[in-house]
C-alpha atoms as a PDB file:
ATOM      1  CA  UNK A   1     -13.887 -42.526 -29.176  1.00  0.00           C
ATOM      2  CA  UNK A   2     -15.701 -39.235 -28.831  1.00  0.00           C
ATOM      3  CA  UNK A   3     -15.883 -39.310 -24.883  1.00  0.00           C
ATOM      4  CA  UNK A   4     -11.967 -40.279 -24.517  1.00  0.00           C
ATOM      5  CA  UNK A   5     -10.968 -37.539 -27.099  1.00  0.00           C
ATOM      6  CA  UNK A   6     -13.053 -35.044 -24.973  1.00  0.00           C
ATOM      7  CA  UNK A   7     -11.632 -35.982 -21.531  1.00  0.00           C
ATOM      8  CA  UNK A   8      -8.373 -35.438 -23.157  1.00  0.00           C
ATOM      9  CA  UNK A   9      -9.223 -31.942 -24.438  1.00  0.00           C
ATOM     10  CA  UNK A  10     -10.872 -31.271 -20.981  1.00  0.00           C
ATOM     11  CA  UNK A  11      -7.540 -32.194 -18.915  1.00  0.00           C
ATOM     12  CA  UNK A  12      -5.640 -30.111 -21.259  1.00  0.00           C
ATOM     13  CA  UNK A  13      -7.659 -27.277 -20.605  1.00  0.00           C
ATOM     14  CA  UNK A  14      -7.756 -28.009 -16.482  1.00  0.00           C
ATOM     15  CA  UNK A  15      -5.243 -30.054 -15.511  1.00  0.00           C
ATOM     16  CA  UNK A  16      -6.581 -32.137 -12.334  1.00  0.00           C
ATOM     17  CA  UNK A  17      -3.681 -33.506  -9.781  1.00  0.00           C
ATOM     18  CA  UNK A  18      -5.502 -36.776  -8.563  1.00  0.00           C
ATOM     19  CA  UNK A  19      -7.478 -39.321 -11.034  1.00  0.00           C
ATOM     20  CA  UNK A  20     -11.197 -38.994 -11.437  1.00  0.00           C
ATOM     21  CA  UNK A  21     -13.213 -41.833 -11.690  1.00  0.00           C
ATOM     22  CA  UNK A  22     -16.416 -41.793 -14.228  1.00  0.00           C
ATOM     23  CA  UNK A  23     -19.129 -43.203 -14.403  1.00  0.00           C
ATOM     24  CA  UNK A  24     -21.850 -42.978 -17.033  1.00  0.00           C
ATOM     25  CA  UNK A  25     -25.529 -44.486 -15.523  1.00  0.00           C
ATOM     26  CA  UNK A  26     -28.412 -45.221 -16.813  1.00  0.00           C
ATOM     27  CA  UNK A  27     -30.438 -44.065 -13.930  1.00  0.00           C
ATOM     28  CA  UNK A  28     -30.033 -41.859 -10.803  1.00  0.00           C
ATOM     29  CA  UNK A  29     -29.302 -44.206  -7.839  1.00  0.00           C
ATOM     30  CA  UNK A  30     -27.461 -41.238  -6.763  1.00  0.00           C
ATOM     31  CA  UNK A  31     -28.771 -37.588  -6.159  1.00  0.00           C
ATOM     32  CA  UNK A  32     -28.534 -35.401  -9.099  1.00  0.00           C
ATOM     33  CA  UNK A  33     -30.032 -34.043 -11.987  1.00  0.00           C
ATOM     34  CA  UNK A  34     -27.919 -35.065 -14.763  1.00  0.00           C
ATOM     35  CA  UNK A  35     -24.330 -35.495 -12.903  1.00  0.00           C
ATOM     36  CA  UNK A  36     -22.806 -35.380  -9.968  1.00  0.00           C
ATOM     37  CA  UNK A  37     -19.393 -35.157  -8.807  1.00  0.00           C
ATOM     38  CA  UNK A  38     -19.087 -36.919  -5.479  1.00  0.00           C
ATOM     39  CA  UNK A  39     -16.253 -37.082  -2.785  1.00  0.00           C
ATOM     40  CA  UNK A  40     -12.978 -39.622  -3.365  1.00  0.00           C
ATOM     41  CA  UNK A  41     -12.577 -37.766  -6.726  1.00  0.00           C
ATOM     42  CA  UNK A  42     -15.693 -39.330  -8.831  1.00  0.00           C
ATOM     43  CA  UNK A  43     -18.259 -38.116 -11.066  1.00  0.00           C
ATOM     44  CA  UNK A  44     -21.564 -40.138 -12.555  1.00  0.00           C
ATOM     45  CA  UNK A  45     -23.322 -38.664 -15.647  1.00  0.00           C
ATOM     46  CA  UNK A  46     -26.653 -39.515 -16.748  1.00  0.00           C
ATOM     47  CA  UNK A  47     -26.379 -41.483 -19.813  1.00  0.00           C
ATOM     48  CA  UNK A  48     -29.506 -42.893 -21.348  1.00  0.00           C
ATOM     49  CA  UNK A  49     -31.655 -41.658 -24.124  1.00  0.00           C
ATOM     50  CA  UNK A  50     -29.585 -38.083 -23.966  1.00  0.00           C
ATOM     51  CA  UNK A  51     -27.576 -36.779 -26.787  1.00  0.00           C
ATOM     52  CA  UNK A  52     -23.890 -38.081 -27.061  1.00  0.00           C
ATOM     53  CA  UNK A  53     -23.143 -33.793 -27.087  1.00  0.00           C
ATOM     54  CA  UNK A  54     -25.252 -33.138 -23.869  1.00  0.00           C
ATOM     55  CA  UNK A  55     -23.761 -36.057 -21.857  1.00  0.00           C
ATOM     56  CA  UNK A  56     -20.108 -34.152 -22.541  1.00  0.00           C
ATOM     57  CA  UNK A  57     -21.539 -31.234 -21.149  1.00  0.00           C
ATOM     58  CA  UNK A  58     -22.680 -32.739 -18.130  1.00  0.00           C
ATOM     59  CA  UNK A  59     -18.921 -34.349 -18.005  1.00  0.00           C
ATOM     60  CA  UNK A  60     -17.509 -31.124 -18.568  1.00  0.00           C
ATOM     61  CA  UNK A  61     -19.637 -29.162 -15.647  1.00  0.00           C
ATOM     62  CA  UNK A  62     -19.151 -32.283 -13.232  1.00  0.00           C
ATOM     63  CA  UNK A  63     -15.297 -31.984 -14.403  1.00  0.00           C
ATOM     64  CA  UNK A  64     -14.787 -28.124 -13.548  1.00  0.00           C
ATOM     65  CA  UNK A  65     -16.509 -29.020  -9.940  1.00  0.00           C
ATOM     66  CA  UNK A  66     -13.608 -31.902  -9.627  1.00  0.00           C
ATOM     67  CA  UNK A  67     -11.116 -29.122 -10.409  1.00  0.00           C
ATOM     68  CA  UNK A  68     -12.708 -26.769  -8.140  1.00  0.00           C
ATOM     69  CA  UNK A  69     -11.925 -29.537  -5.300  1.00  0.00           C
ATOM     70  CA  UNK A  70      -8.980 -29.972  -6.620  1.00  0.00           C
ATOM     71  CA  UNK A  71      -6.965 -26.906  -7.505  1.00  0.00           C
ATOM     72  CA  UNK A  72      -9.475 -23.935  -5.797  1.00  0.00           C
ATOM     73  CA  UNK A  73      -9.386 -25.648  -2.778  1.00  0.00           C
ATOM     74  CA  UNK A  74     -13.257 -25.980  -2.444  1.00  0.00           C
ATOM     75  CA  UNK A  75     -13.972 -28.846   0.509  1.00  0.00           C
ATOM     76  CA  UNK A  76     -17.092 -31.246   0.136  1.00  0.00           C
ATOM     77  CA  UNK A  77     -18.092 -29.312   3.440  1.00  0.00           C
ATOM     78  CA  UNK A  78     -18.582 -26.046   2.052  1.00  0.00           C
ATOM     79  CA  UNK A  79     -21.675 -24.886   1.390  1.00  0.00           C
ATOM     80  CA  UNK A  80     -22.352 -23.849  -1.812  1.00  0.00           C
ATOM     81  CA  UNK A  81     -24.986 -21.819  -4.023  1.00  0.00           C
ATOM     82  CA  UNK A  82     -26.747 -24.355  -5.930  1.00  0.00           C
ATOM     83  CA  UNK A  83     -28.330 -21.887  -8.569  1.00  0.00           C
ATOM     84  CA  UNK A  84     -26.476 -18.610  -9.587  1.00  0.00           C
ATOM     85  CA  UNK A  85     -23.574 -19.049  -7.313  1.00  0.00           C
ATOM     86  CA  UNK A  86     -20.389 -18.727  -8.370  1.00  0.00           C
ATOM     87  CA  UNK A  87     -18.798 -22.237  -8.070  1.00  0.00           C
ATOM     88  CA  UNK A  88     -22.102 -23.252 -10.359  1.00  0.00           C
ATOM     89  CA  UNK A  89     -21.891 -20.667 -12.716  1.00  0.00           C
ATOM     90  CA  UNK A  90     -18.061 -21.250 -13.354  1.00  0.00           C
ATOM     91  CA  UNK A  91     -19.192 -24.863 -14.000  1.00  0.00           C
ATOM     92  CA  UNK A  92     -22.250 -24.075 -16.507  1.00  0.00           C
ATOM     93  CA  UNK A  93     -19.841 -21.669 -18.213  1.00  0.00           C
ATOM     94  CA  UNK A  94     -16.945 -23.662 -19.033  1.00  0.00           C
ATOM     95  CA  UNK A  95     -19.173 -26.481 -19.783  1.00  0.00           C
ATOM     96  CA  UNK A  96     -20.659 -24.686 -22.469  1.00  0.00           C
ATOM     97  CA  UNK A  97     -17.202 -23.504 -23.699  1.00  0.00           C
ATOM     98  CA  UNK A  98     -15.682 -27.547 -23.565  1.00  0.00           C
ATOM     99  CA  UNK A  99     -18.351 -28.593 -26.030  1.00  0.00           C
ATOM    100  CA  UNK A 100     -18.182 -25.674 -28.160  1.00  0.00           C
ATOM    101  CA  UNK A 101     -14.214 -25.846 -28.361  1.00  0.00           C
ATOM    102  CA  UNK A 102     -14.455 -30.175 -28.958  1.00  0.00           C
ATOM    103  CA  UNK A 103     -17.131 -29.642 -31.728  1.00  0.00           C
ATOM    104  CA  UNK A 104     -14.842 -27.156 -33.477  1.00  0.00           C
ATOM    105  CA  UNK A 105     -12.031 -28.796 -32.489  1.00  0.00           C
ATOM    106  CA  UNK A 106     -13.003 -32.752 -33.997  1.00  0.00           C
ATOM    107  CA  UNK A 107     -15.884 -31.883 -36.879  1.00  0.00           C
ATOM    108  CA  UNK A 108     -15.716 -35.724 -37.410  1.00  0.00           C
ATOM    109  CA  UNK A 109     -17.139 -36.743 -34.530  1.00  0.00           C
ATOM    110  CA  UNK A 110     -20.724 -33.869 -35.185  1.00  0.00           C
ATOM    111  CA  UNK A 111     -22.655 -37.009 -36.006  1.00  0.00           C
ATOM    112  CA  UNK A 112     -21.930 -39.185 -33.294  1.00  0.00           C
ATOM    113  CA  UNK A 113     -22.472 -35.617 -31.040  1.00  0.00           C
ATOM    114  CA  UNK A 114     -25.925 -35.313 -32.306  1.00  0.00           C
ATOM    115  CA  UNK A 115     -27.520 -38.715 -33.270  1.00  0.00           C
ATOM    116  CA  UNK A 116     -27.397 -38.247 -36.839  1.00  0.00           C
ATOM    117  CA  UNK A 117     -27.406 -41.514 -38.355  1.00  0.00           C
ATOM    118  CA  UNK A 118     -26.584 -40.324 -41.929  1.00  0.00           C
END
């Protein structure tokens, strides 16, 4: 319920062309720390024993690289600035700005976000 509602909120906000395929592991078979968006227009996220709140966030990062591909016209040749480049800090930023904007946005879901149980 709470990752549908954000992926909706998240494609309102940037609109991809093509599908994106997601994938929520439980380990890394595949390179990365706690996502990845990969070529052929899918993403894995790093489920197990995080946060419901901080797996969004990885979604939401992985997300705004998809749209970079997409839209900005980024290829999966380019070369790109892993730490403090701008591709990677347009990702961290609007990450930060998806979860804020869902946890305002759907209050009844700050439980589920954060593990509360009560």
């Amino acid at each position: 319920e709470g990752i549908k509602d954000f992926v909706l909120m998240v494609q309102g906000e940037l609109p991809l062309k093509k599908d994106v395929h997601i994938t929520f592991v439980s380990d890394r078979k595949v390179p990365m720390t706690t996502g990845v968006r990969m070529p052929h227009h899918k993403i894995y996220v790093l489920s197990k024993d995080r946060l419901l709140i901080d797996v969004l966030r990885t979604l939401g990062h992985e997300w705004v690289h998809e749209f970079q591909h997409q839209k900005l016209g980024l290829k999966d040749t380019d070369k790109i600035k892993d730490i403090g480049g701008p591709e990677e800090n347009m990702a961290n930023v609007l990450a930060g700005i998806f979860t804020k904007k869902f946890n305002k946005k759907y209050p009844t879901h700050s439980k589920l976000l954060y593990g509360e149980n009560n």
